[in-house]
C-alpha atoms as a PDB file:
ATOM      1  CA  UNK A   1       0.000   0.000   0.000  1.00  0.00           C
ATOM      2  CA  UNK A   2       1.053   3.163  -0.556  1.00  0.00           C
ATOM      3  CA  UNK A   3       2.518   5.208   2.431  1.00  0.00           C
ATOM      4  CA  UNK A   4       0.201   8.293   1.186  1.00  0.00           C
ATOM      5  CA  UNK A   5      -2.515   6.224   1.252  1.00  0.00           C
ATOM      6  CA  UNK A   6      -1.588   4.649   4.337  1.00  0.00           C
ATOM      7  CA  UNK A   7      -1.364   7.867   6.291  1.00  0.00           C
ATOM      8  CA  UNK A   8      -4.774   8.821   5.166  1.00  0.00           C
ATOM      9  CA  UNK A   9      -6.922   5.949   6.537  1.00  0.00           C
ATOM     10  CA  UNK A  10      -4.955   6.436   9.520  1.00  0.00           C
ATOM     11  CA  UNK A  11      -5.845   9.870   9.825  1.00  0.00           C
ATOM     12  CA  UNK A  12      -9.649   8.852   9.109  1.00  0.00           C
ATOM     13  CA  UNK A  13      -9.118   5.511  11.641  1.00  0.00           C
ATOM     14  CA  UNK A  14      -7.892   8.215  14.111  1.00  0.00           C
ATOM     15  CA  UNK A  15     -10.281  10.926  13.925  1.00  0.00           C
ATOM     16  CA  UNK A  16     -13.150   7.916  13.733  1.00  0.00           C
ATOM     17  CA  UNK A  17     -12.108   6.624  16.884  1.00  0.00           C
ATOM     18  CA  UNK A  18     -11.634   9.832  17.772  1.00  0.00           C
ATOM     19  CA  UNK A  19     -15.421  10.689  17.268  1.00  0.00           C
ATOM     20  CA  UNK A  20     -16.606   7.343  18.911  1.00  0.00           C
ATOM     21  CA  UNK A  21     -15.011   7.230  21.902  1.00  0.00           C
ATOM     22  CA  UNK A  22     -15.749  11.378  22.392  1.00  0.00           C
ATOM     23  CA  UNK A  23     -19.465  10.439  21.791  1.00  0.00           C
ATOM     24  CA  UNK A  24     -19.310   7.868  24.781  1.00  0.00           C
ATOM     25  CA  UNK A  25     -17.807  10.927  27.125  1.00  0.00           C
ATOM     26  CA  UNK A  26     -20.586  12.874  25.898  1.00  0.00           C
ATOM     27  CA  UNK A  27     -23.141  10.452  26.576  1.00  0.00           C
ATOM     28  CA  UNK A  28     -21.645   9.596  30.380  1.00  0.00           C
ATOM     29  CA  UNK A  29     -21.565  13.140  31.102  1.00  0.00           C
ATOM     30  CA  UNK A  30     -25.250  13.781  30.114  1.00  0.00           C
ATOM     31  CA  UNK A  31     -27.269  16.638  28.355  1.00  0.00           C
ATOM     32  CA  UNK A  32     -25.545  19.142  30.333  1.00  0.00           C
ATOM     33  CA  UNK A  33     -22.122  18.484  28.920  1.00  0.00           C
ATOM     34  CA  UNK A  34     -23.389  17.184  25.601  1.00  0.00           C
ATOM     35  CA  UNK A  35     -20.188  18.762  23.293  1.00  0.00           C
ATOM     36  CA  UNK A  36     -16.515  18.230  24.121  1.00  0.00           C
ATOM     37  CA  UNK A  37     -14.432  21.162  24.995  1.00  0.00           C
ATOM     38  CA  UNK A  38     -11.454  21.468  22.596  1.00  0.00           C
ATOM     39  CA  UNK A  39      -9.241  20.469  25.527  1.00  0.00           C
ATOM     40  CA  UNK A  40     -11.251  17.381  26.418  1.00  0.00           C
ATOM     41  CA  UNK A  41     -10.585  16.666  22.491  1.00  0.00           C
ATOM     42  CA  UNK A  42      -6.871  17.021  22.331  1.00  0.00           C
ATOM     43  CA  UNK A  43      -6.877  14.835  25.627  1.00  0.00           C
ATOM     44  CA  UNK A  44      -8.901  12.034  23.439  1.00  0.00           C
ATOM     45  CA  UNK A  45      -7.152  12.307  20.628  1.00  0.00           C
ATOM     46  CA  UNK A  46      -3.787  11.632  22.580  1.00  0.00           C
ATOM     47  CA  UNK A  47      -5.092   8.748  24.867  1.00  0.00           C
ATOM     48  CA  UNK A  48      -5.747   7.433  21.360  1.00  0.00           C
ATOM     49  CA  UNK A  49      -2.425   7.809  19.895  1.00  0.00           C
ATOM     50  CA  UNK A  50      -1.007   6.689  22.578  1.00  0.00           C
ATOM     51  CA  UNK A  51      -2.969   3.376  22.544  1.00  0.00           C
ATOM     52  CA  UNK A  52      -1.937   3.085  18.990  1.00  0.00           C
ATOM     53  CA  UNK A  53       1.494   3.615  19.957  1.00  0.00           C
ATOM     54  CA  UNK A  54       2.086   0.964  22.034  1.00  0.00           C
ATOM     55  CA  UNK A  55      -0.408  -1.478  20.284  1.00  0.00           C
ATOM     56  CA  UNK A  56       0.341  -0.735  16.465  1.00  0.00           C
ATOM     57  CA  UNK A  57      -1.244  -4.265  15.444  1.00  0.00           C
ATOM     58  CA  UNK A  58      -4.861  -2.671  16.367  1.00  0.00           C
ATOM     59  CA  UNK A  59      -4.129  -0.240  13.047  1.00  0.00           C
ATOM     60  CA  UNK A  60      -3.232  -3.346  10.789  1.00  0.00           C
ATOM     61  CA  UNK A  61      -6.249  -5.309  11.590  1.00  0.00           C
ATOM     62  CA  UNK A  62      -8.756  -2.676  11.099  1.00  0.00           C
ATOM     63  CA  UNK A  63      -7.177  -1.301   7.982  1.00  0.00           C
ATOM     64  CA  UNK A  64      -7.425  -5.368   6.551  1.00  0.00           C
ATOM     65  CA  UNK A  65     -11.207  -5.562   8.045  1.00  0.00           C
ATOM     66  CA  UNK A  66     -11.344  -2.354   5.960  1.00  0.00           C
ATOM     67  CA  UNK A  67      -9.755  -3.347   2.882  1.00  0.00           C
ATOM     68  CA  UNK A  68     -11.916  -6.505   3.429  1.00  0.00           C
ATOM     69  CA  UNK A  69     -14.940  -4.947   3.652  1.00  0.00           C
ATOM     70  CA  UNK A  70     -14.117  -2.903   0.328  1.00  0.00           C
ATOM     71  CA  UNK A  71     -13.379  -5.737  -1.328  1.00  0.00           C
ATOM     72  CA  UNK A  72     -16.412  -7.440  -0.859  1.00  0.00           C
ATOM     73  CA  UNK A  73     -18.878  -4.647  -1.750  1.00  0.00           C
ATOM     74  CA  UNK A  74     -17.219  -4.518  -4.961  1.00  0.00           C
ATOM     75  CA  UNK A  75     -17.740  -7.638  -5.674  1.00  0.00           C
ATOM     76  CA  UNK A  76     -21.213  -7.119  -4.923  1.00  0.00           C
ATOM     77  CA  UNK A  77     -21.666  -4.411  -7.065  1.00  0.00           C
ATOM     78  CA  UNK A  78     -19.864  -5.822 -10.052  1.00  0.00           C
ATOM     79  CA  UNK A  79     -21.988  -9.319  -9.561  1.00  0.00           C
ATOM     80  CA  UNK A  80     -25.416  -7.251  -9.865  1.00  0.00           C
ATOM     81  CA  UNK A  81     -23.616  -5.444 -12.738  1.00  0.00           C
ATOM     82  CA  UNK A  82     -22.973  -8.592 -14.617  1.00  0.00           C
ATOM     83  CA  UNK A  83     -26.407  -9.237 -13.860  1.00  0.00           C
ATOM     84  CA  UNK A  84     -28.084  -6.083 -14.692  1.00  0.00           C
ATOM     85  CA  UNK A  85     -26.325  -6.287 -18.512  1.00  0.00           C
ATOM     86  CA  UNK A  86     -26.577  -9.764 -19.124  1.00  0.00           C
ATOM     87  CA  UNK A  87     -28.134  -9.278 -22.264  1.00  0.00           C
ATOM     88  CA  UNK A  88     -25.642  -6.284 -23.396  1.00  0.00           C
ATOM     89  CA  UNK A  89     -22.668  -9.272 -22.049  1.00  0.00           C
ATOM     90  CA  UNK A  90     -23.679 -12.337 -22.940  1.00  0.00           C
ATOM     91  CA  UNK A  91     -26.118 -11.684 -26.097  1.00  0.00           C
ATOM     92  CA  UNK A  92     -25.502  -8.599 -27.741  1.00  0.00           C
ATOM     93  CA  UNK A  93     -25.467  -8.690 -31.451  1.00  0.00           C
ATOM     94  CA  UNK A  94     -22.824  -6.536 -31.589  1.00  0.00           C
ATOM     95  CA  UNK A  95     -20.237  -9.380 -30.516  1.00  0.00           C
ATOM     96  CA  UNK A  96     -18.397 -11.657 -32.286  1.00  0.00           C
ATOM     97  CA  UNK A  97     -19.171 -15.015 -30.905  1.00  0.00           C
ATOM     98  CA  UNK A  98     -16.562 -17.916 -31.508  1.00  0.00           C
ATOM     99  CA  UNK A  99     -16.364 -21.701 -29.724  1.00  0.00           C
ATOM    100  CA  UNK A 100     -19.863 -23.628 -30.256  1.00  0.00           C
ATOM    101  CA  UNK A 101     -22.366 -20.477 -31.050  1.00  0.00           C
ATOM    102  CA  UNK A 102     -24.538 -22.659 -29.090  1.00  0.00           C
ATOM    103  CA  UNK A 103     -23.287 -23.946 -26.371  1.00  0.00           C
ATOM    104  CA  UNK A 104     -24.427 -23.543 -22.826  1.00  0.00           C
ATOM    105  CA  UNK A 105     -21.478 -22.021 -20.581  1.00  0.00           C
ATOM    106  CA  UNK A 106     -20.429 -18.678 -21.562  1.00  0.00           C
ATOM    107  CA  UNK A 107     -16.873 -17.441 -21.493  1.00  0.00           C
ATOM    108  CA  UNK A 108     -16.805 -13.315 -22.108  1.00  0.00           C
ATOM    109  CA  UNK A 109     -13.268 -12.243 -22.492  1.00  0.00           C
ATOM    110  CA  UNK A 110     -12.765  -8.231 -22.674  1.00  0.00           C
ATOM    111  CA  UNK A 111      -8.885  -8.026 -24.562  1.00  0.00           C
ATOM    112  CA  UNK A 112      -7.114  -5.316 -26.237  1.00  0.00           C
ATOM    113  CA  UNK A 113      -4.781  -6.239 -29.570  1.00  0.00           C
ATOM    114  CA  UNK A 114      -1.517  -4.325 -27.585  1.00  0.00           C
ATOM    115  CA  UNK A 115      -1.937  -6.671 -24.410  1.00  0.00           C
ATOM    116  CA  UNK A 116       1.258  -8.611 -23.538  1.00  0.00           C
ATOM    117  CA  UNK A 117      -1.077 -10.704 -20.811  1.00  0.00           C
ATOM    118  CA  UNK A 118      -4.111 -10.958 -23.436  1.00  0.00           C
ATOM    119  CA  UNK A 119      -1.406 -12.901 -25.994  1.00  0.00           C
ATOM    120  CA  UNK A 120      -0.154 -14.728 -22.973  1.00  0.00           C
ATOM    121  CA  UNK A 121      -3.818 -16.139 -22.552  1.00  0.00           C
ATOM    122  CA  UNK A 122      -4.563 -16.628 -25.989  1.00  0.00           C
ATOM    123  CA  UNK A 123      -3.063 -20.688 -25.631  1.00  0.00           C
ATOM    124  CA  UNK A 124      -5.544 -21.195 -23.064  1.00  0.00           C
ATOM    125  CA  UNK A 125      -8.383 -19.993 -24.350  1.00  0.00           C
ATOM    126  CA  UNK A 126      -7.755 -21.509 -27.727  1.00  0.00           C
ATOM    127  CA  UNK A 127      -7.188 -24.802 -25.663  1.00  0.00           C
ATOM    128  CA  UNK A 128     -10.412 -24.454 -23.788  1.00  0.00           C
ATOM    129  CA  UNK A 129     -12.259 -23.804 -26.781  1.00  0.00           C
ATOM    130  CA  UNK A 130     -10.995 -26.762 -28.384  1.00  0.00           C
ATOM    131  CA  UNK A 131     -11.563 -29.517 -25.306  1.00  0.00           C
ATOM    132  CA  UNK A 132     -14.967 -27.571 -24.599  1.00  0.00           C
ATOM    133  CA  UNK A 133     -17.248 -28.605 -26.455  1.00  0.00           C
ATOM    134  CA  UNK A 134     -20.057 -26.602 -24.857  1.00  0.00           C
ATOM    135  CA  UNK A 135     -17.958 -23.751 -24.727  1.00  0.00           C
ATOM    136  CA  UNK A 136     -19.638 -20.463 -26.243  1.00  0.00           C
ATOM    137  CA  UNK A 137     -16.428 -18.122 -26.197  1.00  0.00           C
ATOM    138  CA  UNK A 138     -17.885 -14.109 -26.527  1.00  0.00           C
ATOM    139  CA  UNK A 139     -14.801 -11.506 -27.231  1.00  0.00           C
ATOM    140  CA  UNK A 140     -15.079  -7.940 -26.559  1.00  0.00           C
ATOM    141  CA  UNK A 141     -12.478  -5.426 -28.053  1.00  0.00           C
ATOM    142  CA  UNK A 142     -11.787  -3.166 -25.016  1.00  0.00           C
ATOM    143  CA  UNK A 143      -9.014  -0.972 -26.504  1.00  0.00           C
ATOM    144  CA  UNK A 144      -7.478   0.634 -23.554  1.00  0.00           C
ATOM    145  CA  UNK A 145      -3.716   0.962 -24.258  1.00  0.00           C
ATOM    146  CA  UNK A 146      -3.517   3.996 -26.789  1.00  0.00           C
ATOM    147  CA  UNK A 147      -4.850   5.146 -30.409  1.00  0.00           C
ATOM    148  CA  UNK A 148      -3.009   2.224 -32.118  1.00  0.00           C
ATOM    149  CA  UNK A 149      -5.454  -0.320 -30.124  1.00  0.00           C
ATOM    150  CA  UNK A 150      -8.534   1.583 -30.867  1.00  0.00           C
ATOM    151  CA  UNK A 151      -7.413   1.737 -34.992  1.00  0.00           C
ATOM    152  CA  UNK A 152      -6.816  -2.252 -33.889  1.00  0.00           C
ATOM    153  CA  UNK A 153     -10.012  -3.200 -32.558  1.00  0.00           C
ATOM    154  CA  UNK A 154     -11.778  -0.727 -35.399  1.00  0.00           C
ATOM    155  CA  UNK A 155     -10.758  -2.902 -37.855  1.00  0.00           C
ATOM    156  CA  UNK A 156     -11.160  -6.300 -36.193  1.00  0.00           C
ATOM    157  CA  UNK A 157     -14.579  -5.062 -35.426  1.00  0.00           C
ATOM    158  CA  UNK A 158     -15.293  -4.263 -39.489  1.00  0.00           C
ATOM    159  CA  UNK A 159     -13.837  -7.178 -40.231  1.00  0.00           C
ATOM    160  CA  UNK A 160     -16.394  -9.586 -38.621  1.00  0.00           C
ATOM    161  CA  UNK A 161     -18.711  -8.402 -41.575  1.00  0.00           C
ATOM    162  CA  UNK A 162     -16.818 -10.774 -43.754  1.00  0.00           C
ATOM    163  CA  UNK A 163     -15.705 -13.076 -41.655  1.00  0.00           C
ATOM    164  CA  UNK A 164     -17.468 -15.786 -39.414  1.00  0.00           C
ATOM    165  CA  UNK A 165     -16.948 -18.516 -36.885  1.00  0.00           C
ATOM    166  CA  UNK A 166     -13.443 -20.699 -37.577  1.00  0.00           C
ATOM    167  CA  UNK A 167     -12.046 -17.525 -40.070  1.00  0.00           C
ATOM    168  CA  UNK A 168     -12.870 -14.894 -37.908  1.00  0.00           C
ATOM    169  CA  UNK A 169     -10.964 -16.928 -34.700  1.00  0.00           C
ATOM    170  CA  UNK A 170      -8.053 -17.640 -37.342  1.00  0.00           C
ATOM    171  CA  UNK A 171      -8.230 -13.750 -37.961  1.00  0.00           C
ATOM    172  CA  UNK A 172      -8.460 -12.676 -34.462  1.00  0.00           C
ATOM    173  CA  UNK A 173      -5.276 -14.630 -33.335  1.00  0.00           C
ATOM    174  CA  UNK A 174      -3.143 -14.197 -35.679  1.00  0.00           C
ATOM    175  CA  UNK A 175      -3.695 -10.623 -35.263  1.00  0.00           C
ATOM    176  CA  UNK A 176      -3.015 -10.784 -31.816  1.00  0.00           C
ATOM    177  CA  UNK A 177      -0.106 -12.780 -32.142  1.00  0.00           C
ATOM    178  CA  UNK A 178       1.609 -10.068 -34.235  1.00  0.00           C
ATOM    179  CA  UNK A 179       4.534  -8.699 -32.897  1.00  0.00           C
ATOM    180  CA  UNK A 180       5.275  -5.090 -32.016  1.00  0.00           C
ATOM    181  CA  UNK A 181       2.615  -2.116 -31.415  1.00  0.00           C
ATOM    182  CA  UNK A 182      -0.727  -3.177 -33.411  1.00  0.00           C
ATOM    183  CA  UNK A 183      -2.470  -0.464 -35.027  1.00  0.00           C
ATOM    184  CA  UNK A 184      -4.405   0.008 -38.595  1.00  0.00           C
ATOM    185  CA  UNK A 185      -1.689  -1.058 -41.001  1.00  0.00           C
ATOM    186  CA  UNK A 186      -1.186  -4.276 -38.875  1.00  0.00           C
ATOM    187  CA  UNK A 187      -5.245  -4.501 -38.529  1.00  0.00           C
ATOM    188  CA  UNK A 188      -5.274  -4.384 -42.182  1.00  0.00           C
ATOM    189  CA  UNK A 189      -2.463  -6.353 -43.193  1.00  0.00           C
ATOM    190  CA  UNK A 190      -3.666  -9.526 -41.744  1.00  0.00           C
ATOM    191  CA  UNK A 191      -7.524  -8.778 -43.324  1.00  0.00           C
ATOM    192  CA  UNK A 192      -5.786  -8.809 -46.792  1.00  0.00           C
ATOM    193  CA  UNK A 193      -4.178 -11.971 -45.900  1.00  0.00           C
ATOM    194  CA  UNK A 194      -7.424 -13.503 -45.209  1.00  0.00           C
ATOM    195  CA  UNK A 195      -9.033 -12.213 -48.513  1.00  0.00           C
ATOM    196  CA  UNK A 196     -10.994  -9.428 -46.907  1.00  0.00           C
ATOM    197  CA  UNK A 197     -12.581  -6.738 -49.158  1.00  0.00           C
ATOM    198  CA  UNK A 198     -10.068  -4.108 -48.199  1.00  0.00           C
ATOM    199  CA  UNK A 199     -12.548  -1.186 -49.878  1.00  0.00           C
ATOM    200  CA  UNK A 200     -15.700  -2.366 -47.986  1.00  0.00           C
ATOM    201  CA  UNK A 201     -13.599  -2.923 -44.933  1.00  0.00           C
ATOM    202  CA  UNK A 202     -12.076   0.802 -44.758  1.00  0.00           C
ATOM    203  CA  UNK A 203     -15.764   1.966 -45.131  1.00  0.00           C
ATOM    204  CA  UNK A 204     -17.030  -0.516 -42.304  1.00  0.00           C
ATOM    205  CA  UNK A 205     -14.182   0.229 -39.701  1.00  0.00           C
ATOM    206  CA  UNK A 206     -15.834   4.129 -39.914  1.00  0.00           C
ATOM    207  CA  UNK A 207     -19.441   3.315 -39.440  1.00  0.00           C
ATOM    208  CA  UNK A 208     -21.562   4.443 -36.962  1.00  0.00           C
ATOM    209  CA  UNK A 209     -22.173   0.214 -36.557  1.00  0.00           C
ATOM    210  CA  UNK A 210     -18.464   0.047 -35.495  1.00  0.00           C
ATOM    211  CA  UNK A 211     -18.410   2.849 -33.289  1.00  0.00           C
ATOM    212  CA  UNK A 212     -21.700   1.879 -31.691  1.00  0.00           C
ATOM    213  CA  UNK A 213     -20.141  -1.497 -31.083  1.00  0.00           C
ATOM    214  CA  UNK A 214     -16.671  -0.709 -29.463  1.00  0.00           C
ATOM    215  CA  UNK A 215     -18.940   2.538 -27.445  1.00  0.00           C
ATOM    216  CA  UNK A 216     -21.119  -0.628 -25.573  1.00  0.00           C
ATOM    217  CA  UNK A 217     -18.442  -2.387 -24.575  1.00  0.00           C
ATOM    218  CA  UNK A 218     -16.784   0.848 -23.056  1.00  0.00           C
ATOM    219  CA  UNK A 219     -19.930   1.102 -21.401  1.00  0.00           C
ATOM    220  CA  UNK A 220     -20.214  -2.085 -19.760  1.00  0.00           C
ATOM    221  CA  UNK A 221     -16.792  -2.045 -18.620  1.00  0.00           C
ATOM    222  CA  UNK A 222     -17.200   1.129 -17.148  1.00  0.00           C
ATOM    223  CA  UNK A 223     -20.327  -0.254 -15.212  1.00  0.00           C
ATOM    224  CA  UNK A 224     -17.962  -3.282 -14.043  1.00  0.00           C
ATOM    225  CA  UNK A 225     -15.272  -0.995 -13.183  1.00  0.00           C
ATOM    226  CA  UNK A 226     -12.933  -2.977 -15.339  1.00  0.00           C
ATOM    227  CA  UNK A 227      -9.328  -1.052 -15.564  1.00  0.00           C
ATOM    228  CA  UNK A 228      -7.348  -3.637 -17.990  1.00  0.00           C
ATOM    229  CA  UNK A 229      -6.834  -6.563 -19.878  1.00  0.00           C
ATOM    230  CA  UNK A 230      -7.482  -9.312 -19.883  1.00  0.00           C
ATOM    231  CA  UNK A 231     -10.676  -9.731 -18.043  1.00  0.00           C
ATOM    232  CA  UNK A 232     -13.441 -12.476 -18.116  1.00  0.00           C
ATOM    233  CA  UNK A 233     -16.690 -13.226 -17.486  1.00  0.00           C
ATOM    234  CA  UNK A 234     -17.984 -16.756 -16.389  1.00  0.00           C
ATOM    235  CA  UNK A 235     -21.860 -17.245 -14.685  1.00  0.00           C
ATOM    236  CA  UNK A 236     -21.954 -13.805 -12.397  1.00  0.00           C
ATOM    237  CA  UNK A 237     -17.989 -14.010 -11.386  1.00  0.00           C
ATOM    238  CA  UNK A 238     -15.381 -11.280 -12.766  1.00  0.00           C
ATOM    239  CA  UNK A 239     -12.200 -12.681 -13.285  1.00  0.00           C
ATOM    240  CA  UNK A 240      -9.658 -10.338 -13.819  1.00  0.00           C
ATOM    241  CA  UNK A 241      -6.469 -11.254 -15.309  1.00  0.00           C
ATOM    242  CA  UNK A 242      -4.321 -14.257 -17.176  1.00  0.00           C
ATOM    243  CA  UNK A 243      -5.455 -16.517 -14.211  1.00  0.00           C
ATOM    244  CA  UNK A 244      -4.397 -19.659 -16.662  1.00  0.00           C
ATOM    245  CA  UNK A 245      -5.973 -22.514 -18.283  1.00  0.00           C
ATOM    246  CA  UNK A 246      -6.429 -24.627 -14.961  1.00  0.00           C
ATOM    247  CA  UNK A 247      -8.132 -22.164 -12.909  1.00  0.00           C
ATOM    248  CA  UNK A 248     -10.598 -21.367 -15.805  1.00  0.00           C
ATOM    249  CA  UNK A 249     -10.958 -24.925 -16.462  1.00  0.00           C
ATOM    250  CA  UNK A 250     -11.689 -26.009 -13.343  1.00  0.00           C
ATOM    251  CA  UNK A 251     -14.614 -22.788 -12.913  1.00  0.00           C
ATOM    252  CA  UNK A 252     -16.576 -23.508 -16.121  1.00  0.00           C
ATOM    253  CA  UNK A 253     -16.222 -27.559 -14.473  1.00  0.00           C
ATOM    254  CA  UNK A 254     -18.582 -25.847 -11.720  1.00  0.00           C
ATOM    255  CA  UNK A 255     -20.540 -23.779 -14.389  1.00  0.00           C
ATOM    256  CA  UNK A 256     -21.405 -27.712 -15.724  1.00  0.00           C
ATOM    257  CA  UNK A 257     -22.220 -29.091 -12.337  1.00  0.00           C
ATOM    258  CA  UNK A 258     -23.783 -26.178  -9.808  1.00  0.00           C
ATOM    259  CA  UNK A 259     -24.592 -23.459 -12.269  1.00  0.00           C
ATOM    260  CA  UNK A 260     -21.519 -21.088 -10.414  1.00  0.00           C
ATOM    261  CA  UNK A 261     -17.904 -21.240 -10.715  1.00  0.00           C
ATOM    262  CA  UNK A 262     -17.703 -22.061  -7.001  1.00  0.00           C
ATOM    263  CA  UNK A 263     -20.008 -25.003  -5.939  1.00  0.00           C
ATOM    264  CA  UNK A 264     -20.076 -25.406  -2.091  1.00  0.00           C
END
């Protein structure tokens, strides 16, 4: 943790405790001596210190119950997120949609073409796509790492208007498997490779479709407080990071057999 950040929840444990323990005074003394003297304060204030002086393990636990705490309700609130957009997530037709189109577990991934850990987790996707066969795999560009990812994921985006399924997967990772900074003229050299209409594409990577398209998913990631790449979704769980093939594996195994990617 940072030490700025540090020495403000102190302040705020402090002044909290602080507050507490000068309502108790307040209350022993009665109505008559309702509000502490700025004295009586100060006095507080140093018993406190003091206490935290001597006992500096006090300051750890409550900042982890804190952190804890924090933690959990954003969970919370990205689990009714995923919820409340389920239909924008998992069925939007504004997608591209690769695996078995129809298959019942649902694997989002949100990746950006310039993401060193999004390549890294390319093998186990494509692995899990290939042993799952009830696998429906739903990628979202989420261009967060400069201009040259948006041009990326512009293109990639146009380009699922000629390509489908199996060609559109073969076109989505060998894109992302190019090395060096990705941008339009890499975009674009791999859709000529795969026979793309490079006219028709040019015109579709500046519609108001591909904008639309690339503007939802900034807007559901923005509702799920995602900050990078690559992040998944599986059932109502947000799974941030290259977590590897195993621990993904072993979560849509759950998916199959309690409907959660942690069965009790």
């Amino acid at each position: 943790m940072p030490f700025a950040s540090f020495r403000q929840r102190l302040q705020g444990l402090v002044m909290a405790l602080a507050l507490g323990l000068g309502a108790l005074v307040s209350l022993a003394a009665g109505p008559a001596r309702a509000e502490l003297s700025a004295a009586q304060r100060t006095e507080i204030e140093a018993v406190i210190k003091d206490y935290l002086m001597k006992n500096p393990d006090v300051i750890r636990d409550v900042l982890s119950e804190m952190e804890h705490r924090q933690k959990a309700d954003e969970e919370a609130a990205r689990t009714k997120a995923v919820t409340d957009l389920a239909p924008q997530l998992f069925d939007s037709p504004r997608q591209a949609v690769l695996g078995n189109p129809n298959g019942k577990i649902t694997l989002v991934e949100f990746f950006d073409y310039n993401c060193g850990y999004c390549k890294k987790a390319l093998d186990d996707v494509a692995r899990l796509v290939k042993s799952e066969p009830d696998l429906r795999l739903v990628i979202k560009d989420f261009p967060v790492l400069g201009p040259g990812s948006v041009e990326a994921a512009e293109i990639a985006t146009a380009m699922r208007n000629q390509a489908k399924g199996d060609k559109y997967w073969q076109y989505h990772t060998k894109l992302l498997m190019t090395r060096g900074q990705i941008g339009k003229a890499q975009a674009l050299a791999t859709a000529k490779e795969f026979g793309a209409d490079m006219d028709r594409l040019s015109k579709d990577a500046a519609s108001p479709d591909t904008r639309a398209s690339l503007q939802e998913v900034m807007l559901i990631a923005d509702r799920l407080q995602l900050t990078g790449t690559p992040t998944f979704i599986l059932g109502d769980e947000v799974i941030v990071g290259a977590v590897g093939q195993d621990e993904l594996r072993a979560k849509i195994g759950n998916m199959r057999k309690c409907g959660k990617t942690s069965c009790a």
